[in-house]
Protein backbone atom coordinates (compact mmCIF):
# COMPACT_ATOMS: atom_id res chain seq x y z
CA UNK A 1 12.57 6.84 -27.28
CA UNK A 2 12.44 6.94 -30.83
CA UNK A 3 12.21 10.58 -31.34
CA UNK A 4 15.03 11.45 -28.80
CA UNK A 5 16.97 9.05 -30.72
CA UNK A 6 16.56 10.87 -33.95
CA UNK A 7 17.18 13.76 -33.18
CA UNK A 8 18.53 13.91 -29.55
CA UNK A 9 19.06 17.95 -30.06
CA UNK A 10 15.45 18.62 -30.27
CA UNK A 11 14.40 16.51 -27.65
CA UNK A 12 14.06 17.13 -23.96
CA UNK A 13 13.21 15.80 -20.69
CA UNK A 14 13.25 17.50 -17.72
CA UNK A 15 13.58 15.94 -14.37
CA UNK A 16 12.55 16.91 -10.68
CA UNK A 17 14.15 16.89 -8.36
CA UNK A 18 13.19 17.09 -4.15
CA UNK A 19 9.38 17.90 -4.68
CA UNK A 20 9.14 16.49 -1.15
CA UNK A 21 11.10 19.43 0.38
CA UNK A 22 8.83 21.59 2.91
CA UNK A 23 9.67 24.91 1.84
CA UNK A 24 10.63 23.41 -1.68
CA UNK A 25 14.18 25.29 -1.26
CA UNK A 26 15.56 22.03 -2.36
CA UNK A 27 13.55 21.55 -5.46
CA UNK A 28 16.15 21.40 -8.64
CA UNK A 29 14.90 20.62 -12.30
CA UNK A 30 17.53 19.30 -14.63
CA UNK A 31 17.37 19.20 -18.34
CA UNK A 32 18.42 16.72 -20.43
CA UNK A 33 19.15 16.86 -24.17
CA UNK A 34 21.84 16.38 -27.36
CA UNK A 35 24.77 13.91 -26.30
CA UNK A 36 23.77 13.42 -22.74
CA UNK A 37 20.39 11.72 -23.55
CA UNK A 38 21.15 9.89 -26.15
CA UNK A 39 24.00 8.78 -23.94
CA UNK A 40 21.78 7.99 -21.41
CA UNK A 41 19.42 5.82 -24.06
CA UNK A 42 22.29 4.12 -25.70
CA UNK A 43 23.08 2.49 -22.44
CA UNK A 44 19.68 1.54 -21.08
CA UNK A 45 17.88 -1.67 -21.46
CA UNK A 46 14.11 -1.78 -22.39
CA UNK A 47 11.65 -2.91 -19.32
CA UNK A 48 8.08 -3.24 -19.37
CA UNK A 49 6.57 -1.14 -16.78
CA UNK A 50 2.57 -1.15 -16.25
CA UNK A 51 1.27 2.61 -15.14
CA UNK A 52 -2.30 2.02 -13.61
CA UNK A 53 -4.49 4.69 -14.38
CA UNK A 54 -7.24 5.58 -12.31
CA UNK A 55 -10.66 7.49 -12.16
CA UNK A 56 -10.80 9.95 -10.89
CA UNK A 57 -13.52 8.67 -7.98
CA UNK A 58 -11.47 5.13 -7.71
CA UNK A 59 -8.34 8.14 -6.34
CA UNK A 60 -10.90 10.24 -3.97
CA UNK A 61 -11.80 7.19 -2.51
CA UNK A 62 -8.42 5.49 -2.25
CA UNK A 63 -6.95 5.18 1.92
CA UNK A 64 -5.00 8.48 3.00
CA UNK A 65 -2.61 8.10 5.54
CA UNK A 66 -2.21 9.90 8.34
C-alpha cells in the first residue's frame, strides 16, 4: 500500500477475472495503475485479514470434493 501510494504510476496490480470459465473464453485481466489505484486506496479502509498458509502435505491431504 505504501509503495502504490508513492508513486501510484509505477505501481501495478493486475486482477483476474472468470478463471472458473470451462474453456476460459471468459477469462479477462485488468490492470490497475496511476489515478485509478490510488483512487481506489484513498477510499478503502484497512482490515486485518489472516491468509493460512499451508504445507504442502497438510494441502495433498486436505478433503476433495466430488
Amino acid at each position: 500500500m505504501t509503495a502504490a501510494t508513492e508513486n501510484p504510476e509505477r505501481y501495478y496490480v493486475y486482477v483476474v477475472d472468470n478463471l472458473a470459465g470451462l474453456d476460459g473464453a471468459e477469462v479477462g485481466v485488468r490492470i490497475l495503475h496511476g489515478e485509478t489505484l490510488l483512487a481506489m486506496i484513498k477510499r478503502s479502509r484497512p482490515q486485518i485479514t489472516h491468509w493460512p498458509t499451508f504445507k504442502a502435505a497438510e494441502y495433498d491431504e486436505a478433503e476433495r470434493l466430488g
